[in-house]
PDB file of N, CA and C in Angstrom:
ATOM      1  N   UNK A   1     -25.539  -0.260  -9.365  1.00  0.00           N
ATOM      2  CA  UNK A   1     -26.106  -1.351  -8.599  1.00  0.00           C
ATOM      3  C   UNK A   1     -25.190  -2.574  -8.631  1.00  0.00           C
ATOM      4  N   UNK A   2     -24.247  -2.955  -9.704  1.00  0.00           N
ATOM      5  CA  UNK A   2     -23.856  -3.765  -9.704  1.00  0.00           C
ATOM      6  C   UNK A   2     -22.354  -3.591  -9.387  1.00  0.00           C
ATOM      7  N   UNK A   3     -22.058  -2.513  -8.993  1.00  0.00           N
ATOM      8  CA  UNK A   3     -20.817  -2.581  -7.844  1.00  0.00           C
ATOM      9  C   UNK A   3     -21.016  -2.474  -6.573  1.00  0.00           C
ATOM     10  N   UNK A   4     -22.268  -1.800  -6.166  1.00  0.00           N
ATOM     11  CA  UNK A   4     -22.769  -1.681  -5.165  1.00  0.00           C
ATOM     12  C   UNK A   4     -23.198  -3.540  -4.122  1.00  0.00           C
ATOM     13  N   UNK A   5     -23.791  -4.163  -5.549  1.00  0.00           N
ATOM     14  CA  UNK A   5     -24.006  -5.637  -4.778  1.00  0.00           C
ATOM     15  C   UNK A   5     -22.652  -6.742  -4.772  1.00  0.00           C
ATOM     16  N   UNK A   6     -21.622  -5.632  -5.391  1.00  0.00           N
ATOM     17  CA  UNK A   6     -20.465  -6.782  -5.163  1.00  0.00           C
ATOM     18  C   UNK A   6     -19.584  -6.697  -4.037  1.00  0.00           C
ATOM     19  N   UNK A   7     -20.177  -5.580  -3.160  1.00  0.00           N
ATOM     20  CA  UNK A   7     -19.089  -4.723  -1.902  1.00  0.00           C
ATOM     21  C   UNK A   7     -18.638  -6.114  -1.477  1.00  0.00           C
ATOM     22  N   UNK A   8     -19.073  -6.304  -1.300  1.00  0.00           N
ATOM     23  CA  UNK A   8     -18.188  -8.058   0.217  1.00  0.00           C
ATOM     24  C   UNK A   8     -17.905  -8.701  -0.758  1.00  0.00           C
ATOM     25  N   UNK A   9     -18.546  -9.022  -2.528  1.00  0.00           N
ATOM     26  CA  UNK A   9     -17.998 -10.355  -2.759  1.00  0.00           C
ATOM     27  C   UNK A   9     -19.174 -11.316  -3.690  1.00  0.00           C
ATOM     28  N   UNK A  10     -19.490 -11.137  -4.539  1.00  0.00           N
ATOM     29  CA  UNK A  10     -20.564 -11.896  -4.810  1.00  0.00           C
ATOM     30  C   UNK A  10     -20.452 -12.180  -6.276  1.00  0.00           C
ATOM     31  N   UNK A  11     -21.646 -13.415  -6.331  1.00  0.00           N
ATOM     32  CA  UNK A  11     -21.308 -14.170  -7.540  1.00  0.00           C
ATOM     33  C   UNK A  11     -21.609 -13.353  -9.022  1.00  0.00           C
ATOM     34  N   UNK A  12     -21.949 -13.689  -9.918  1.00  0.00           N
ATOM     35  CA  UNK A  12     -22.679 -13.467 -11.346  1.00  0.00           C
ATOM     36  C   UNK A  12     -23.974 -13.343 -11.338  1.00  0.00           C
ATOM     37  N   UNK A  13     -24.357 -14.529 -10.496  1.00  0.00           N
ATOM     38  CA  UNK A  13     -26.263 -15.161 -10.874  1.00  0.00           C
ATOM     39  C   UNK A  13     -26.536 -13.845  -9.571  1.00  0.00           C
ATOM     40  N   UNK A  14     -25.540 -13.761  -7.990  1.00  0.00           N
ATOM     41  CA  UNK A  14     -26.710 -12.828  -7.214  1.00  0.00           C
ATOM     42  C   UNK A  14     -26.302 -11.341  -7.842  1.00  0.00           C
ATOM     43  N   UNK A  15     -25.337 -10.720  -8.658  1.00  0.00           N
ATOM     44  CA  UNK A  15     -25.229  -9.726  -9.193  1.00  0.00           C
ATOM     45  C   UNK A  15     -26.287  -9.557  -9.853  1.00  0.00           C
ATOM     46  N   UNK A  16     -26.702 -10.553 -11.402  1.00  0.00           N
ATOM     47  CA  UNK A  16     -27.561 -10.165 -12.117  1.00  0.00           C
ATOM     48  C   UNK A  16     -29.439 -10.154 -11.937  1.00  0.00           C
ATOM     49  N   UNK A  17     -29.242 -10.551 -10.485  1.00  0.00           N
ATOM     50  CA  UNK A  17     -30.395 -10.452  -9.727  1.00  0.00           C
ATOM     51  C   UNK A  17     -30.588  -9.669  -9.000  1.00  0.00           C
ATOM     52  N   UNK A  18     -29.639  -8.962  -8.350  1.00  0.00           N
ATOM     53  CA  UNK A  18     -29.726  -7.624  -7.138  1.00  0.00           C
ATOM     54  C   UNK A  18     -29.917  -6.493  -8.026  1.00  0.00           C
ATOM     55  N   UNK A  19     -29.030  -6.701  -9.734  1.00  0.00           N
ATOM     56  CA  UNK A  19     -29.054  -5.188 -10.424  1.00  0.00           C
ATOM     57  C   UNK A  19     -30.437  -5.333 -11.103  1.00  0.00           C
ATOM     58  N   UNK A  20     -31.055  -6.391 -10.970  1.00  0.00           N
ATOM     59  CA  UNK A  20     -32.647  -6.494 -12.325  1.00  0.00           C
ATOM     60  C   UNK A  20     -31.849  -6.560 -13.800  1.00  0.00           C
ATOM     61  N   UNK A  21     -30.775  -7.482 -14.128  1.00  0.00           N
ATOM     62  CA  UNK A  21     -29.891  -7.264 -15.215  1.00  0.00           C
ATOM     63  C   UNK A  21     -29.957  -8.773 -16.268  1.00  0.00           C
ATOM     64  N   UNK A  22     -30.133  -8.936 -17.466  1.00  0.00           N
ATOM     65  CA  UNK A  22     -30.594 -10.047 -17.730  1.00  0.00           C
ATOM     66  C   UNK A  22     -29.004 -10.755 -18.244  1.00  0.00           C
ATOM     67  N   UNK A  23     -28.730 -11.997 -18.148  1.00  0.00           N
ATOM     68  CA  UNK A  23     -27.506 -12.816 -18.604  1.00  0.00           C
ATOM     69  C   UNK A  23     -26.464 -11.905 -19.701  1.00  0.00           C
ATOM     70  N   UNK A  24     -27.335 -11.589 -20.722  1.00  0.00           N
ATOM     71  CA  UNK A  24     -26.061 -10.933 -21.212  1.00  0.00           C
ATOM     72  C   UNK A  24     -25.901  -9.709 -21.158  1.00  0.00           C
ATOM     73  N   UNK A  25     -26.834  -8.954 -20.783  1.00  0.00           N
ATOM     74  CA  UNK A  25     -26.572  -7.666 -20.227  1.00  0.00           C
ATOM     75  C   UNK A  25     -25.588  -7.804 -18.645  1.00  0.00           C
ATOM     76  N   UNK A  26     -25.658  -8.526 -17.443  1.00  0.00           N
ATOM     77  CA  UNK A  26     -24.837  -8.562 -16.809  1.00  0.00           C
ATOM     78  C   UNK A  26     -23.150  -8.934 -17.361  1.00  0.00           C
ATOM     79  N   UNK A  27     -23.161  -9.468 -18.488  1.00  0.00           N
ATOM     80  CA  UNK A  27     -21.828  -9.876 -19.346  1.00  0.00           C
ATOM     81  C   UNK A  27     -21.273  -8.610 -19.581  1.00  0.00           C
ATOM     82  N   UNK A  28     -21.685  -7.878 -20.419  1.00  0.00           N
ATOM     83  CA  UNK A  28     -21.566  -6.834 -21.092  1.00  0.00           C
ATOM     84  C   UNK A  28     -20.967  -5.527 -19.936  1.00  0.00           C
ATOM     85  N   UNK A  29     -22.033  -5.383 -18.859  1.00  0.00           N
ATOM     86  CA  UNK A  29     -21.747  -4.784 -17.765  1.00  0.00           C
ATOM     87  C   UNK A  29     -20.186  -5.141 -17.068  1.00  0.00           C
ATOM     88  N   UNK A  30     -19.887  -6.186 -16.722  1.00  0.00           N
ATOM     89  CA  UNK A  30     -18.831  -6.981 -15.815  1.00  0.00           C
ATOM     90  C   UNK A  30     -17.547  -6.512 -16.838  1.00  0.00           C
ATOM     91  N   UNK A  31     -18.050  -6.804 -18.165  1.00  0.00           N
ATOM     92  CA  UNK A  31     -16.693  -6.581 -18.825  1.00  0.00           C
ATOM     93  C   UNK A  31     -16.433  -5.134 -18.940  1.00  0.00           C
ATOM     94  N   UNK A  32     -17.315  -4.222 -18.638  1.00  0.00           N
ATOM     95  CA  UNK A  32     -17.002  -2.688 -18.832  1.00  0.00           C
ATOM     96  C   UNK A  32     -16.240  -2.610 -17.453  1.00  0.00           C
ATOM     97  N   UNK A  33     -16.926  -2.548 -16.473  1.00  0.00           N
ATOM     98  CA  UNK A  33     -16.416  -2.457 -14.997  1.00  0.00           C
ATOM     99  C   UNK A  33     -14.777  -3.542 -14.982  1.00  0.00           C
ATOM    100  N   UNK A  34     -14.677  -4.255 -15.606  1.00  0.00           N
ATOM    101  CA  UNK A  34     -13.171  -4.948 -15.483  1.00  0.00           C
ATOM    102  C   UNK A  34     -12.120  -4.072 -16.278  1.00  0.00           C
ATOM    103  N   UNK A  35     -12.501  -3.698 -17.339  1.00  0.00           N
ATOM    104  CA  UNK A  35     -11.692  -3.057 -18.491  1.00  0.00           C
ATOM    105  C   UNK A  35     -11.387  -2.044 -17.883  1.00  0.00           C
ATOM    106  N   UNK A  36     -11.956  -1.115 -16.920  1.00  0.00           N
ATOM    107  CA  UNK A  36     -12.166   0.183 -16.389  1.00  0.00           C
ATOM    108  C   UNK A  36     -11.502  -0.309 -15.189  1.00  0.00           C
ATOM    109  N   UNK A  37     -11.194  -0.843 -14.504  1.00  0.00           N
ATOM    110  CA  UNK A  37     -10.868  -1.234 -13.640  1.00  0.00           C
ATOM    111  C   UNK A  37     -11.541  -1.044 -12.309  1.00  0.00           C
ATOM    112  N   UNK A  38     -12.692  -1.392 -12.330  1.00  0.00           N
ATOM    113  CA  UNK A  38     -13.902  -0.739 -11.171  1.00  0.00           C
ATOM    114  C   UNK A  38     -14.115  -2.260 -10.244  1.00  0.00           C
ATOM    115  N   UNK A  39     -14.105  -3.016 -11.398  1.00  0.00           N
ATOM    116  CA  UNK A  39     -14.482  -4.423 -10.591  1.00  0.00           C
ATOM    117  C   UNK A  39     -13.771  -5.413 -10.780  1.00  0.00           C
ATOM    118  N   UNK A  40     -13.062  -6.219 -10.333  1.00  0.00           N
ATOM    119  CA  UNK A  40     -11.887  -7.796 -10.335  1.00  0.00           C
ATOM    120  C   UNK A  40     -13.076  -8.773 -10.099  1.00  0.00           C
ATOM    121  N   UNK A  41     -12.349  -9.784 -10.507  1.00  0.00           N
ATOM    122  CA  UNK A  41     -12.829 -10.966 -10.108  1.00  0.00           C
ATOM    123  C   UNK A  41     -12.075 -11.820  -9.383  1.00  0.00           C
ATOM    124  N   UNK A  42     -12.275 -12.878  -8.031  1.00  0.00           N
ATOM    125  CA  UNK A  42     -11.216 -13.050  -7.399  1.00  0.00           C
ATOM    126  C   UNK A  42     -11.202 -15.116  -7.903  1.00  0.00           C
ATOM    127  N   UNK A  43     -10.454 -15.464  -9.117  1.00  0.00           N
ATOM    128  CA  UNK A  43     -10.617 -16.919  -9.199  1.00  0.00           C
ATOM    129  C   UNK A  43     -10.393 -17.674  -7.912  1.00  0.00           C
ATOM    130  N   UNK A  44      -9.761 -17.644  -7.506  1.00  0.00           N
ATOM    131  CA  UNK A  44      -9.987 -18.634  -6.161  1.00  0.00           C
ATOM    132  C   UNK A  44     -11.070 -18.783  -5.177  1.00  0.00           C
ATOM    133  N   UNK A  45     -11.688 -17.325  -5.021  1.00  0.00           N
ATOM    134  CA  UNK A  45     -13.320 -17.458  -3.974  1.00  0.00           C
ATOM    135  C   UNK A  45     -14.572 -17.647  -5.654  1.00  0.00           C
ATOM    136  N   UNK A  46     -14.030 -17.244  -6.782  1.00  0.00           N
ATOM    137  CA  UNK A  46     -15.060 -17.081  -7.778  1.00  0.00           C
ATOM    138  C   UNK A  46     -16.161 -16.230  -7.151  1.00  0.00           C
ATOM    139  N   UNK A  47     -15.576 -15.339  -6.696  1.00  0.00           N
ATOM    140  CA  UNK A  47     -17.102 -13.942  -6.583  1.00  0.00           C
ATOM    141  C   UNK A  47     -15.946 -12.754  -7.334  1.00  0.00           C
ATOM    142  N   UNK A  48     -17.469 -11.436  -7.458  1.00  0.00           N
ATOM    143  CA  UNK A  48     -16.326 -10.308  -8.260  1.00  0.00           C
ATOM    144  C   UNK A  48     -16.514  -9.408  -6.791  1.00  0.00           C
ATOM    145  N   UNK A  49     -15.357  -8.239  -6.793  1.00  0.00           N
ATOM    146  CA  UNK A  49     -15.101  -7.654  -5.462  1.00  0.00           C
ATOM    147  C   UNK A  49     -15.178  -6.226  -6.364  1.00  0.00           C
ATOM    148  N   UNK A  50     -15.543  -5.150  -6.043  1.00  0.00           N
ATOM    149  CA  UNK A  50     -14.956  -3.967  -6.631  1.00  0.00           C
ATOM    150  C   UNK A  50     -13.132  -3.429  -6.096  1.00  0.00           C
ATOM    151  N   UNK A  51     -12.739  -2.816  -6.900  1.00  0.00           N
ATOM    152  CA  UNK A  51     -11.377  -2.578  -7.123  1.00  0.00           C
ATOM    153  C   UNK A  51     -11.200  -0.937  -6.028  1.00  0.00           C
ATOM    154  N   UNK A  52     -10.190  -0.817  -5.393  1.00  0.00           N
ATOM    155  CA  UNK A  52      -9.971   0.427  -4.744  1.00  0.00           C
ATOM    156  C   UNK A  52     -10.399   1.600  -5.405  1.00  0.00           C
ATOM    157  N   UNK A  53     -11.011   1.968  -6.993  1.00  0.00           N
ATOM    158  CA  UNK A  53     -10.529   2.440  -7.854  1.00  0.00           C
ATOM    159  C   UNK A  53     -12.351   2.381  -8.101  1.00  0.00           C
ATOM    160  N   UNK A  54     -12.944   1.072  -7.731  1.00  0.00           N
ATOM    161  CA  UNK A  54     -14.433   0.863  -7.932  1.00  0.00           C
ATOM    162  C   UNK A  54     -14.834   1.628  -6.433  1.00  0.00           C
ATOM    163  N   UNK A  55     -14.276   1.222  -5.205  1.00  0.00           N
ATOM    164  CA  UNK A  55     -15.246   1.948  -4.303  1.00  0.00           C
ATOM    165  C   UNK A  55     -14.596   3.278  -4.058  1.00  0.00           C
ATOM    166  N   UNK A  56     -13.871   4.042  -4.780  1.00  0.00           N
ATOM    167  CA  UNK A  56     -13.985   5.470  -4.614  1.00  0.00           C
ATOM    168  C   UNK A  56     -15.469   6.060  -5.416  1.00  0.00           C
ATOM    169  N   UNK A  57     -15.829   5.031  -6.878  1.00  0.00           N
ATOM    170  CA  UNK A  57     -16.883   5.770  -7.693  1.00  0.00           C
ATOM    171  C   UNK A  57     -17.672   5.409  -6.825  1.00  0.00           C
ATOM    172  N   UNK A  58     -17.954   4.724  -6.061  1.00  0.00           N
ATOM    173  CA  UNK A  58     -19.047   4.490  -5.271  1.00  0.00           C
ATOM    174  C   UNK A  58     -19.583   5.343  -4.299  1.00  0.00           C
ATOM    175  N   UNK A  59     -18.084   5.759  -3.683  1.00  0.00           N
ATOM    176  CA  UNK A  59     -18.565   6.931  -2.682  1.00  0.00           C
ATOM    177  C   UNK A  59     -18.709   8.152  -3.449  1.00  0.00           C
ATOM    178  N   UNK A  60     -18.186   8.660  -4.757  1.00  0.00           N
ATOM    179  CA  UNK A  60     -18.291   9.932  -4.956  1.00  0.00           C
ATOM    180  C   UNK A  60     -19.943  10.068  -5.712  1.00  0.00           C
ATOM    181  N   UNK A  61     -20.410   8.549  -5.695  1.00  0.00           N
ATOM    182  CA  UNK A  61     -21.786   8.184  -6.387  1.00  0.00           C
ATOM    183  C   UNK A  61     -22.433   8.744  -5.540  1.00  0.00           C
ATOM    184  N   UNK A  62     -22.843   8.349  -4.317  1.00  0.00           N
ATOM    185  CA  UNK A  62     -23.241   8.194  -3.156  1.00  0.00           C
ATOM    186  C   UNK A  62     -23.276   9.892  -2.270  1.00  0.00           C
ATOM    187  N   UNK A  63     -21.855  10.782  -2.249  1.00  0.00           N
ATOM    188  CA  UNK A  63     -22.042  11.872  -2.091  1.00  0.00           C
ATOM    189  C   UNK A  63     -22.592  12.737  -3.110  1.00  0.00           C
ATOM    190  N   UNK A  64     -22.962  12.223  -4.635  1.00  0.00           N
ATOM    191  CA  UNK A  64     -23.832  13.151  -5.425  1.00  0.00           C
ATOM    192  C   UNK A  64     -24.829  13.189  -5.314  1.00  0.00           C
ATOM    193  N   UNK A  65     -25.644  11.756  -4.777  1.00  0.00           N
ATOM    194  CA  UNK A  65     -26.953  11.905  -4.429  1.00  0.00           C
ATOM    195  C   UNK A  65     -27.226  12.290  -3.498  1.00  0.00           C
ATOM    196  N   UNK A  66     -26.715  12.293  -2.638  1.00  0.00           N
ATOM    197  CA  UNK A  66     -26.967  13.187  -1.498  1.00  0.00           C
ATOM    198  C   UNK A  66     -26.913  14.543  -1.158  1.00  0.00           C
ATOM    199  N   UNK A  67     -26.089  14.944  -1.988  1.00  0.00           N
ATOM    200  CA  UNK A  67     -26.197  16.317  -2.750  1.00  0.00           C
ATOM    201  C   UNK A  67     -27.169  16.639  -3.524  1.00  0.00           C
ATOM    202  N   UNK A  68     -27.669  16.107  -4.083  1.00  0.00           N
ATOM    203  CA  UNK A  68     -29.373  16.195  -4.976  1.00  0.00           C
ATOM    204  C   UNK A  68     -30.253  16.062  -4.223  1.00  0.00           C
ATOM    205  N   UNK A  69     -30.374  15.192  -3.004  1.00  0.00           N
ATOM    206  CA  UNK A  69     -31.704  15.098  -1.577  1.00  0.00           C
ATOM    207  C   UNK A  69     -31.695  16.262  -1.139  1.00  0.00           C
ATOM    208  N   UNK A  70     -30.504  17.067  -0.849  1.00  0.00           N
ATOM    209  CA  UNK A  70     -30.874  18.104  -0.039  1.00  0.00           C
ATOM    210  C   UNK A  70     -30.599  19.682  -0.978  1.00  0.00           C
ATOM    211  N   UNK A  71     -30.624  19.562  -2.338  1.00  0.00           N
ATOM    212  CA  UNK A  71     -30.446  20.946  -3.013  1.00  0.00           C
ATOM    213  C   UNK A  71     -32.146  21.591  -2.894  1.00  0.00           C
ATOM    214  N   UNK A  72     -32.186  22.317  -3.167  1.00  0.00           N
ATOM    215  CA  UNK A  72     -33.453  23.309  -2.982  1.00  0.00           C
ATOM    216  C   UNK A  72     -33.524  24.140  -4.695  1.00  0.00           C
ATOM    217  N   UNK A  73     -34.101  23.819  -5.317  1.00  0.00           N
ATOM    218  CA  UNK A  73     -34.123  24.277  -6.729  1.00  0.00           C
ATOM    219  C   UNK A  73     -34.527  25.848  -7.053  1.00  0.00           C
ATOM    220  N   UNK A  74     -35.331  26.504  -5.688  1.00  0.00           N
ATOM    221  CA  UNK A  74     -35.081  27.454  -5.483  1.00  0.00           C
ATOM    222  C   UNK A  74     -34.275  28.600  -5.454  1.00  0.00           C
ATOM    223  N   UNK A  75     -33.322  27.870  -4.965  1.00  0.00           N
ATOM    224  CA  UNK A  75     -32.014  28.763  -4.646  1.00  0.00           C
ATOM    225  C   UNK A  75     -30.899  28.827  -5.814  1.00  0.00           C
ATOM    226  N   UNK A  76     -31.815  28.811  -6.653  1.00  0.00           N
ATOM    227  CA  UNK A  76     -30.768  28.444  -8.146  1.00  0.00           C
ATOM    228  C   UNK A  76     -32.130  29.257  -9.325  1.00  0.00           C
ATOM    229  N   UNK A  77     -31.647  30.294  -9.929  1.00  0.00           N
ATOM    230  CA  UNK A  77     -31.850  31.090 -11.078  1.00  0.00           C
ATOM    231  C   UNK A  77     -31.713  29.818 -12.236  1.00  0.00           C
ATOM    232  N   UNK A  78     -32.967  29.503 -12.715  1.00  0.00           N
ATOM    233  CA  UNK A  78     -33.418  28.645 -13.879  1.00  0.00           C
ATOM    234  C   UNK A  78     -33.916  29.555 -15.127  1.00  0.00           C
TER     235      UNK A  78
END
């Protein structure tokens, strides 16, 4: 959620409000996603952007769930 609400560009306070994430849990978060290199921060606009590197996990996020909407649990020996 919280690379997802940074696609265009956004601050700290609307990050830790779009993810339901409290002050230092959004800290904690930002610094994993920077270290990892998923999310930058851009000092001159001061919003964080995800990294080329952040919106590939996004899409391969995005094609797993969608892969889970349409599996049929049926068709799979449990």
């Amino acid at each position: 959620m919280i690379l997802e609400s940074a696609r265009s560009g956004t601050t700290k306070t609307k990050m830790m409000y779009q993810a339901y994430l409290s002050y230092t849990q959004v800290n904690k978060y930002l610094k994993y996603l920077q270290q990892n290199d998923l999310l930058a921060y851009d000092e001159g606009k001061q919003v964080y952007r995800p990294t080329e590197k952040g919106f590939r996990f996004l899409k391969i996020s995005y094609e797993l769930s969608e892969m889970t909407l349409f599996t049929n649990p049926k068709n799979y020996d449990i």
